[in-house]
C-alpha atoms as a PDB file:
ATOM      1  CA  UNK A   1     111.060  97.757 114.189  1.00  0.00           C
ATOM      2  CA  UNK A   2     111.293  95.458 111.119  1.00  0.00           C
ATOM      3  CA  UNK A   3     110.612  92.393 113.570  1.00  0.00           C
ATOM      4  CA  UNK A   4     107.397  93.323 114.214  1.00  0.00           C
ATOM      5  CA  UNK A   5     106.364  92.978 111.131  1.00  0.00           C
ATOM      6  CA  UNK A   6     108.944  90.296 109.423  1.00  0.00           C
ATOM      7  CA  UNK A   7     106.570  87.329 108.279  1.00  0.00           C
ATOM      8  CA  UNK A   8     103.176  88.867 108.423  1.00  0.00           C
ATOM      9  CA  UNK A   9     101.191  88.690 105.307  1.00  0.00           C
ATOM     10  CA  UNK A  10      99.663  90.978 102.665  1.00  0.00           C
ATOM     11  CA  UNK A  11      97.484  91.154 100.195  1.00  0.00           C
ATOM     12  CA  UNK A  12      97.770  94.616  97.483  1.00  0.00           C
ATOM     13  CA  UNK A  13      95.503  94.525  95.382  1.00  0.00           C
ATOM     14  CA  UNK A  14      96.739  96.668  92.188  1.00  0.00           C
ATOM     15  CA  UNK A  15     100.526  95.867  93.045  1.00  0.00           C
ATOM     16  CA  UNK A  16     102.334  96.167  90.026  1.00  0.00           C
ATOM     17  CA  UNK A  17     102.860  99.508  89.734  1.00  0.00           C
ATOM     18  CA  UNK A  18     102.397 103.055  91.061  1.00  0.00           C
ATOM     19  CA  UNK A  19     101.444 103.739  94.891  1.00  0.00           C
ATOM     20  CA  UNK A  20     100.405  99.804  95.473  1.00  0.00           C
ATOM     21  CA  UNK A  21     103.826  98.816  94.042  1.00  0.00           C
ATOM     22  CA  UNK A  22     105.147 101.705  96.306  1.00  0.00           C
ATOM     23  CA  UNK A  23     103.907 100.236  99.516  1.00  0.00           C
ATOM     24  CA  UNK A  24     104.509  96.709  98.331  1.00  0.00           C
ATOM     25  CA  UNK A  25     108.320  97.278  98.232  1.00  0.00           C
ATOM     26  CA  UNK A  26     107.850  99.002 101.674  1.00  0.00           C
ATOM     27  CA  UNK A  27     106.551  95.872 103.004  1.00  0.00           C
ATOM     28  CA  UNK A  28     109.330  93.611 101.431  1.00  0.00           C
ATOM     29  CA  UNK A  29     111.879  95.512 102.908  1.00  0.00           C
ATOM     30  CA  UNK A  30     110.301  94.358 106.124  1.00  0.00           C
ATOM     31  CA  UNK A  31     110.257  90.668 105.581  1.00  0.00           C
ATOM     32  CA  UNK A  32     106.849  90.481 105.072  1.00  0.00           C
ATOM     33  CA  UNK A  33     104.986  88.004 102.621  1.00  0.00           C
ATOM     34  CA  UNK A  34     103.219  89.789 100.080  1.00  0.00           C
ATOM     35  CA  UNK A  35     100.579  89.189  97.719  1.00  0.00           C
ATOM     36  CA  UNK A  36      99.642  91.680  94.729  1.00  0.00           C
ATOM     37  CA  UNK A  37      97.047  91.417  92.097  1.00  0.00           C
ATOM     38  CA  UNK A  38      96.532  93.224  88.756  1.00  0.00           C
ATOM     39  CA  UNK A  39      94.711  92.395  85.722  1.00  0.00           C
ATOM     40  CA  UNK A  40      97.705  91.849  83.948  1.00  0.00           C
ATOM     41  CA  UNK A  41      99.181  88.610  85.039  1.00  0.00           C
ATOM     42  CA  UNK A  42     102.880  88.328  83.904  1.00  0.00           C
ATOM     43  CA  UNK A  43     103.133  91.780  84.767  1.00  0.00           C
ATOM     44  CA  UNK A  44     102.113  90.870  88.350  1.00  0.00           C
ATOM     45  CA  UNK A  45     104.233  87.653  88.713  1.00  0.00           C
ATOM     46  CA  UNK A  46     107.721  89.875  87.449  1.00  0.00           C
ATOM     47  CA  UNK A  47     106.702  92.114  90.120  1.00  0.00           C
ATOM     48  CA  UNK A  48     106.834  89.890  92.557  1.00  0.00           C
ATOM     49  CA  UNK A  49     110.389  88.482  91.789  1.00  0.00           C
ATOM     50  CA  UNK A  50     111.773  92.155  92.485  1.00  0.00           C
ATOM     51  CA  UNK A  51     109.598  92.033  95.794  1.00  0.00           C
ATOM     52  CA  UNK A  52     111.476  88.672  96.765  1.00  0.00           C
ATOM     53  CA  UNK A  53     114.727  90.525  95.683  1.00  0.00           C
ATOM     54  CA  UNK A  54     114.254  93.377  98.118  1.00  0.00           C
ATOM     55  CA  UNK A  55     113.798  91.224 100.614  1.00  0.00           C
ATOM     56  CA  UNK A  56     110.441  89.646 100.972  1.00  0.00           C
ATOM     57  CA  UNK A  57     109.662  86.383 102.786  1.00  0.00           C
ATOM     58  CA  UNK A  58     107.755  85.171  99.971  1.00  0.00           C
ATOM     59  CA  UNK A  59     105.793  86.850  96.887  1.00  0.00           C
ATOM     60  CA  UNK A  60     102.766  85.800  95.037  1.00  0.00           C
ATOM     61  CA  UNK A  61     102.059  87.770  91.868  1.00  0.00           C
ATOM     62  CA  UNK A  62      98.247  87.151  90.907  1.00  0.00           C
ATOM     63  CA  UNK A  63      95.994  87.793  87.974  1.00  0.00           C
ATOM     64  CA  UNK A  64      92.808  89.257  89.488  1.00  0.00           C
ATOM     65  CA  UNK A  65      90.135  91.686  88.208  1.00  0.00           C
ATOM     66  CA  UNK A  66      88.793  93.384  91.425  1.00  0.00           C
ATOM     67  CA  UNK A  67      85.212  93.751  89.844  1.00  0.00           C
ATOM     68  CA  UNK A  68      84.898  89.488  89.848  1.00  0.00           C
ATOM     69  CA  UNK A  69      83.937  88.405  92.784  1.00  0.00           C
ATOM     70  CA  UNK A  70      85.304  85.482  92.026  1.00  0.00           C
ATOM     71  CA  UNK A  71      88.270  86.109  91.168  1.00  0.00           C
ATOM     72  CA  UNK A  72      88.957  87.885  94.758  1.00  0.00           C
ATOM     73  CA  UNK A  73      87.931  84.756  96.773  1.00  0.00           C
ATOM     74  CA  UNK A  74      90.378  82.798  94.716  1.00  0.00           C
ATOM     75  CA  UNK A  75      93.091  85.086  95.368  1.00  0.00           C
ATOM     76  CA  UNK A  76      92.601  85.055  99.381  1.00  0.00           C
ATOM     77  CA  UNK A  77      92.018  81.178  99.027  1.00  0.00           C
ATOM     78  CA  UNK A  78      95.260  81.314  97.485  1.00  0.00           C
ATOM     79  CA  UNK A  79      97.219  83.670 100.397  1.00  0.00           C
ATOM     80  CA  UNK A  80      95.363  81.159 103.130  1.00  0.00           C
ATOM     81  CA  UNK A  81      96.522  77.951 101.440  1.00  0.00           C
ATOM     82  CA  UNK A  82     100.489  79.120 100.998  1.00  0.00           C
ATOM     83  CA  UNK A  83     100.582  80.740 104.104  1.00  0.00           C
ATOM     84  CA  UNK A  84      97.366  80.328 106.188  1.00  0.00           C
ATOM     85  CA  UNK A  85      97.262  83.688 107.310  1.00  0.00           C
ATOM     86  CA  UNK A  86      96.251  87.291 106.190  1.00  0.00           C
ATOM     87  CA  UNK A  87      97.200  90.550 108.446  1.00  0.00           C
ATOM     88  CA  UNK A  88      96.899  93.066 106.396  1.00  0.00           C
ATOM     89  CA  UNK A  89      95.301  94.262 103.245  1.00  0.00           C
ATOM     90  CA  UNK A  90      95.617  97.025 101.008  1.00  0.00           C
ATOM     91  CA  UNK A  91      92.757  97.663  98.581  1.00  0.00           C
ATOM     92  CA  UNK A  92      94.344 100.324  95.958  1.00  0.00           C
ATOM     93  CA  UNK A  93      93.457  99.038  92.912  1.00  0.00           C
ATOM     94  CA  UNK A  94      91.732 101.967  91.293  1.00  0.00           C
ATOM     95  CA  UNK A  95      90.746 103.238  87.748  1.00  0.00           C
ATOM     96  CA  UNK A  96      89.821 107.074  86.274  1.00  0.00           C
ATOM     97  CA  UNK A  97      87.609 108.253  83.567  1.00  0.00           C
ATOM     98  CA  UNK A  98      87.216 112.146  83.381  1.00  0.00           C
ATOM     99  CA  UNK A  99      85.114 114.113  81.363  1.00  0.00           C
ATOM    100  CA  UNK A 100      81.678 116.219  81.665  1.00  0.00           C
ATOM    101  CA  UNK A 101      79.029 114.239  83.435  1.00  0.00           C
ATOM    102  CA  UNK A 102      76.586 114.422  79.796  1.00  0.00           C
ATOM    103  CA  UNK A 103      78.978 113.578  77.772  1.00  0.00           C
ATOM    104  CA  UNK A 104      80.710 110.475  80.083  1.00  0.00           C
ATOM    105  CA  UNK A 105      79.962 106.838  78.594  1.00  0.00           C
ATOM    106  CA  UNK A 106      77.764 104.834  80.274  1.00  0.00           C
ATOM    107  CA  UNK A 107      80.955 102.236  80.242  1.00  0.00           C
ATOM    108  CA  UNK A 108      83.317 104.822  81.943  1.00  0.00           C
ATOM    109  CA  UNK A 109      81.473 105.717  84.348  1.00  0.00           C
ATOM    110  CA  UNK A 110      80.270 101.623  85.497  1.00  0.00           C
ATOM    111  CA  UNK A 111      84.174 100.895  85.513  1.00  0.00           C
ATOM    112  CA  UNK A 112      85.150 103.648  87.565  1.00  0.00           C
ATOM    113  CA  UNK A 113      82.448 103.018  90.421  1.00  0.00           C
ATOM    114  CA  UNK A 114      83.025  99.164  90.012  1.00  0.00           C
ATOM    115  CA  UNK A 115      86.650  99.408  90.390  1.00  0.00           C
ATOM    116  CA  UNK A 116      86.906 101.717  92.739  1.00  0.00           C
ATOM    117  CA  UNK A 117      84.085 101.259  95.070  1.00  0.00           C
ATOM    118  CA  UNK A 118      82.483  97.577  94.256  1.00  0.00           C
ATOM    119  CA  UNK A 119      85.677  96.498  93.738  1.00  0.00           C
ATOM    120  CA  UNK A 120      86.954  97.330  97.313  1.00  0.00           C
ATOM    121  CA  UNK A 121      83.632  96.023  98.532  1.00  0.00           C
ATOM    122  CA  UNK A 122      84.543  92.533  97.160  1.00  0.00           C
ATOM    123  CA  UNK A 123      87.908  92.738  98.601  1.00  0.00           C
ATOM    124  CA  UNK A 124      86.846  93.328 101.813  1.00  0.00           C
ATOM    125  CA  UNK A 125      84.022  90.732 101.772  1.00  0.00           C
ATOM    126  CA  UNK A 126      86.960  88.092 100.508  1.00  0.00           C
ATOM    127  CA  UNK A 127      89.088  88.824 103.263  1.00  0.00           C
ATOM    128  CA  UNK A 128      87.050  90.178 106.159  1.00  0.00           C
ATOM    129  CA  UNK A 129      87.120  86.454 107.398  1.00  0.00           C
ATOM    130  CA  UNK A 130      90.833  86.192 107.548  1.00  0.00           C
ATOM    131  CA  UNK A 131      90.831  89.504 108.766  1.00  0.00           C
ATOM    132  CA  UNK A 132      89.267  88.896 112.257  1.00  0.00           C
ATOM    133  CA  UNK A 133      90.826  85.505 112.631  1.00  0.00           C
ATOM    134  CA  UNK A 134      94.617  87.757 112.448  1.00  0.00           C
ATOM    135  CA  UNK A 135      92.672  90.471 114.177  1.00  0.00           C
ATOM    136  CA  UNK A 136      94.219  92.617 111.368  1.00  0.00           C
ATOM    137  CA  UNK A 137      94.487  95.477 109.484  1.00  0.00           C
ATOM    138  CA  UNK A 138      92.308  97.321 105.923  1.00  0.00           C
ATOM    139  CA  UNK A 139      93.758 100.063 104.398  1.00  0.00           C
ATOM    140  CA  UNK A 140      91.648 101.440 101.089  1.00  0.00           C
ATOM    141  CA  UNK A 141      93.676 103.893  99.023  1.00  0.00           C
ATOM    142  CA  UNK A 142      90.993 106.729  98.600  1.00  0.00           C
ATOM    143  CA  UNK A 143      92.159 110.597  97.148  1.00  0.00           C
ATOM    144  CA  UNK A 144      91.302 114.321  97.941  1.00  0.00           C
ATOM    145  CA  UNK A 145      88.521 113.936  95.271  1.00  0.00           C
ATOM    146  CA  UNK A 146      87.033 111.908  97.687  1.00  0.00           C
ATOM    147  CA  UNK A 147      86.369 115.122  99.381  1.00  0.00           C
ATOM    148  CA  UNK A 148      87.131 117.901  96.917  1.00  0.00           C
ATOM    149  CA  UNK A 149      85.190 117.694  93.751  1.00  0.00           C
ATOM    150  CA  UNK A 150      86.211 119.051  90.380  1.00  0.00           C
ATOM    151  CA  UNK A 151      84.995 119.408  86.804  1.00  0.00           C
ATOM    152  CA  UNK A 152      84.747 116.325  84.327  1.00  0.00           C
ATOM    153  CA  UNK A 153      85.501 114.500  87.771  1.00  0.00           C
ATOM    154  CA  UNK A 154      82.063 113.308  88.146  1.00  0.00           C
ATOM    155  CA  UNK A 155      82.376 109.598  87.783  1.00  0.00           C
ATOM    156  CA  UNK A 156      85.900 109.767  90.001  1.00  0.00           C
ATOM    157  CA  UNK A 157      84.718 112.041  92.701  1.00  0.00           C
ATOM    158  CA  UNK A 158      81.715 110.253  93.087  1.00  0.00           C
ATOM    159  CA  UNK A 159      83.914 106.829  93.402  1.00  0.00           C
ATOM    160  CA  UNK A 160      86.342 107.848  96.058  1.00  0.00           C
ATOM    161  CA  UNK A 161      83.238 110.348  97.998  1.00  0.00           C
ATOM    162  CA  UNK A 162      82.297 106.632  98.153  1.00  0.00           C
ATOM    163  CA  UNK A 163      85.186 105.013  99.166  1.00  0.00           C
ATOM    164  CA  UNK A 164      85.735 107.443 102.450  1.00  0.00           C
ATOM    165  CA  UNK A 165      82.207 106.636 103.194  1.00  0.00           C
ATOM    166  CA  UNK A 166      82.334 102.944 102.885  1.00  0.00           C
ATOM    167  CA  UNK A 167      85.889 102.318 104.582  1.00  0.00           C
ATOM    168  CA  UNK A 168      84.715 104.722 107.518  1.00  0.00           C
ATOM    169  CA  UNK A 169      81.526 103.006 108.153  1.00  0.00           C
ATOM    170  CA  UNK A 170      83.426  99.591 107.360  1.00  0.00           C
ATOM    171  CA  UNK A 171      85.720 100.901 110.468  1.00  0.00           C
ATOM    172  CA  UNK A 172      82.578 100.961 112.714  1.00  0.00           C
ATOM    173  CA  UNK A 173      81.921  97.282 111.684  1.00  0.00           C
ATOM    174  CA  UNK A 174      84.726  95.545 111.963  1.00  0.00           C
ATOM    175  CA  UNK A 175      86.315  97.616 114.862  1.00  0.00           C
ATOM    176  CA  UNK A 176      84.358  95.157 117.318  1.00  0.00           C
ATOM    177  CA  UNK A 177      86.246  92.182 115.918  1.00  0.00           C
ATOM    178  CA  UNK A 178      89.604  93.886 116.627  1.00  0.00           C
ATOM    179  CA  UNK A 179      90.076  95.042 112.880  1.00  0.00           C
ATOM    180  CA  UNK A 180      91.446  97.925 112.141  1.00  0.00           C
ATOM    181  CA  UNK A 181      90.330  99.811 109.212  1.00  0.00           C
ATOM    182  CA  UNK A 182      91.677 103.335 107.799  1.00  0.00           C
ATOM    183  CA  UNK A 183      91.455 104.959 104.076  1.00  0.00           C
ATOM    184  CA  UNK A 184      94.222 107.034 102.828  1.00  0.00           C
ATOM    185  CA  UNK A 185      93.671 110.419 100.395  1.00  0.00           C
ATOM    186  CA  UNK A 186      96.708 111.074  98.549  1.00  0.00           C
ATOM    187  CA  UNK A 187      96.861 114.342  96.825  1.00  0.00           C
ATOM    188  CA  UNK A 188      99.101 114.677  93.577  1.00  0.00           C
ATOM    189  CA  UNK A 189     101.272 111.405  93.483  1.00  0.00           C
ATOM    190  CA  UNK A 190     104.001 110.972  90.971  1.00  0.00           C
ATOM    191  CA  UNK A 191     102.697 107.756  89.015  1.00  0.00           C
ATOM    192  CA  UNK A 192     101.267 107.382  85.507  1.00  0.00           C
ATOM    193  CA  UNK A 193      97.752 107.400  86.868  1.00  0.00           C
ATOM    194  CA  UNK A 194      98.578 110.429  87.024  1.00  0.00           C
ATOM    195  CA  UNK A 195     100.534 111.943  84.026  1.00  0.00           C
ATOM    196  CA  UNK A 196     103.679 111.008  85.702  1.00  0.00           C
ATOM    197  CA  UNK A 197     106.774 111.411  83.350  1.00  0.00           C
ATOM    198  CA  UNK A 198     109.987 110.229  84.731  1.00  0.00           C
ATOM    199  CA  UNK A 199     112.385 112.574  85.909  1.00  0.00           C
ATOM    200  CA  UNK A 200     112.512 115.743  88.077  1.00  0.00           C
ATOM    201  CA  UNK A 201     109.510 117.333  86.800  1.00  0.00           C
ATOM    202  CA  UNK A 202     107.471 115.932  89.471  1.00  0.00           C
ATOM    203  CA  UNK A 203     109.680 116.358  92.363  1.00  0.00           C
ATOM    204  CA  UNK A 204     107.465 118.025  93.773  1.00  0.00           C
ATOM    205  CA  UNK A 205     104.446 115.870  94.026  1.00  0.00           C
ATOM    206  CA  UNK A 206     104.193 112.587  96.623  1.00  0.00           C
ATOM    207  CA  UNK A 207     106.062 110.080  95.312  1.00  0.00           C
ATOM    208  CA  UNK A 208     105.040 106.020  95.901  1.00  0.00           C
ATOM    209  CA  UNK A 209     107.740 105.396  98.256  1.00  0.00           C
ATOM    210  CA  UNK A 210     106.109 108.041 100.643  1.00  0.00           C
ATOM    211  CA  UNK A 211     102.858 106.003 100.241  1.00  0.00           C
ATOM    212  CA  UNK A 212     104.476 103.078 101.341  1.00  0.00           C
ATOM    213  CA  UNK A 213     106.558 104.439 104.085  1.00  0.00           C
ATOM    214  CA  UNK A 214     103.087 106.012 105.485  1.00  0.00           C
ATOM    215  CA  UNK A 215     101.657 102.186 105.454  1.00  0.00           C
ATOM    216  CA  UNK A 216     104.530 100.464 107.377  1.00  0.00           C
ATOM    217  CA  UNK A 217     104.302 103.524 110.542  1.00  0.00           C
ATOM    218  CA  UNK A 218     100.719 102.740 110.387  1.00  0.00           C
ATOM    219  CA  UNK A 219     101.579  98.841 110.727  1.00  0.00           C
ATOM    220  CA  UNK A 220     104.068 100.017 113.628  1.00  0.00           C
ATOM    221  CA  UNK A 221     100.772 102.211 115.687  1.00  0.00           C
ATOM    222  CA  UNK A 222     100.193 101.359 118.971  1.00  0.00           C
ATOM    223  CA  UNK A 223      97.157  98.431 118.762  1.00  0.00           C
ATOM    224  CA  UNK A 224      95.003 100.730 120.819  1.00  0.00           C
ATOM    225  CA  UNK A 225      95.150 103.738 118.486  1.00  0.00           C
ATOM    226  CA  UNK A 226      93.594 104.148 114.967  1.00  0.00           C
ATOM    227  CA  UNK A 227      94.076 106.664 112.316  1.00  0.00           C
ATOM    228  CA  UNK A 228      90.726 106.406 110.696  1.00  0.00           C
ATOM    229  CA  UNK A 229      90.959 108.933 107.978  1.00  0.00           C
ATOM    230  CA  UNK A 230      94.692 110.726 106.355  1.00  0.00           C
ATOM    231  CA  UNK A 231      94.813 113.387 103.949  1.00  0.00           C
ATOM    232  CA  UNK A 232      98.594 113.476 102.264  1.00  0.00           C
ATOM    233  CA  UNK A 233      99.439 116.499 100.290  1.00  0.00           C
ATOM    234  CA  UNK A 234     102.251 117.446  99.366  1.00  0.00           C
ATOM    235  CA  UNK A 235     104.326 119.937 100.979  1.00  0.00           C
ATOM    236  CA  UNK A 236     104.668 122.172  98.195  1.00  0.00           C
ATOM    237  CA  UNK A 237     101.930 123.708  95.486  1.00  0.00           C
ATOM    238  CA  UNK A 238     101.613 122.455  92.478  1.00  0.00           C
ATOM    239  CA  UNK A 239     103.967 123.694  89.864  1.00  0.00           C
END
């Protein structure tokens, strides 16, 4: 199974760390060449040594801001001229801001829906090109609060309502030039987005591995068939 995907390339957008860095060690263990982005340069770069020590092709680590348009055409400039080719791409970069909707800062709540939502817009629009030219594969990393709202989730529910709606309606678009598009909606996952302490206090919840191990039997789906939409809880209630 690894075959299939040794040497086909990916962009992550936030890579670093948590469930992108989960699925980005997924892919390496595949062969793939893999691409990640996060604001914080160095920190992307040292990430993607460990991807090239698990087994990756080749790494790029890459300083992007998803919100700078920019910024994301540089980075799939960057993927076509190393390897002139992009398959797949994983738009997961993601921020939250909580709190009740009148008290929430007017600078919370533009970074959450410009992140979240613009900023997956951008990636898209950076890569759809590449995209149909591989005849390849989106994946946005959405949430249950993109269909389960909550209080002081306001500015984050409305973010990833968004995301399921754009990525589905995305999948309608692009579907005719043999991409395939899906969104993922992770329940509790043990990361620090989400007041993850190491250890076994979190057991319980999704871990980033399980993320990633989702992605690669995605990759491995028949062409013909397309899981548009996947809720992942997990198997236990919360503790």
């Amino acid at each position: 199974m690894a075959a299939i995907l040794k040497g086909k390339t990916a962009l992550i957008t936030g890579g670093s760390k948590g469930i992108g860095l989960g699925i980005a060690e997924a892919m390496a263990a595949k062969g793939m060449r893999i691409a990640i982005t996060s604001r914080n340069g160095s920190e992307a770069k040292a990430m993607a040594k460990k991807l090239m020590e698990l087994g990756a092709e080749a790494a790029l680590g890459l300083e992007c801001d998803v919100r700078n348009w920019e910024a994301q055409m540089n980075v799939v400039a960057q993927i076509m001229q190393n390897w002139g080719q992009l398959d797949v791409v994983i738009a997961n970069a993601g921020v939250g801001h909580f709190g009740p909707i009148d008290a929430l800062p007017h600078a919370e709540w533009h970074n959450t829906i410009d992140t979240n939502l613009t900023g997956v817009f951008y990636t898209l629009q950076a890569s759809s090109k590449a995209l149909k030219e591989s005849r390849g594969y989106l994946i946005t990393i959405a949430s249950l609060a993109g269909t389960n709202f909550f209080a002081n989730g306001a500015a984050y529910n409305a973010s990833k309502f968004g995301l399921v709606g754009f990525t589905q309606a995305a999948m309608l678009d692009l579907r005719p030039h043999g991409v395939k598009v899906s969104t993922i909606m992770p329940g509790s996952v043990a990361t620090y987005f989400n007041g993850h302490t190491p250890g076994d206090a979190d057991a319980w919840k999704i871990q980033p591995e399980d993320i990633g191990q989702m992605v690669i039997d995605m990759l491995h789906m028949n062409p013909r068939t397309l899981p548009s939409k996947i809720e992942v809880r997990p198997s236990m209630p919360p503790k």
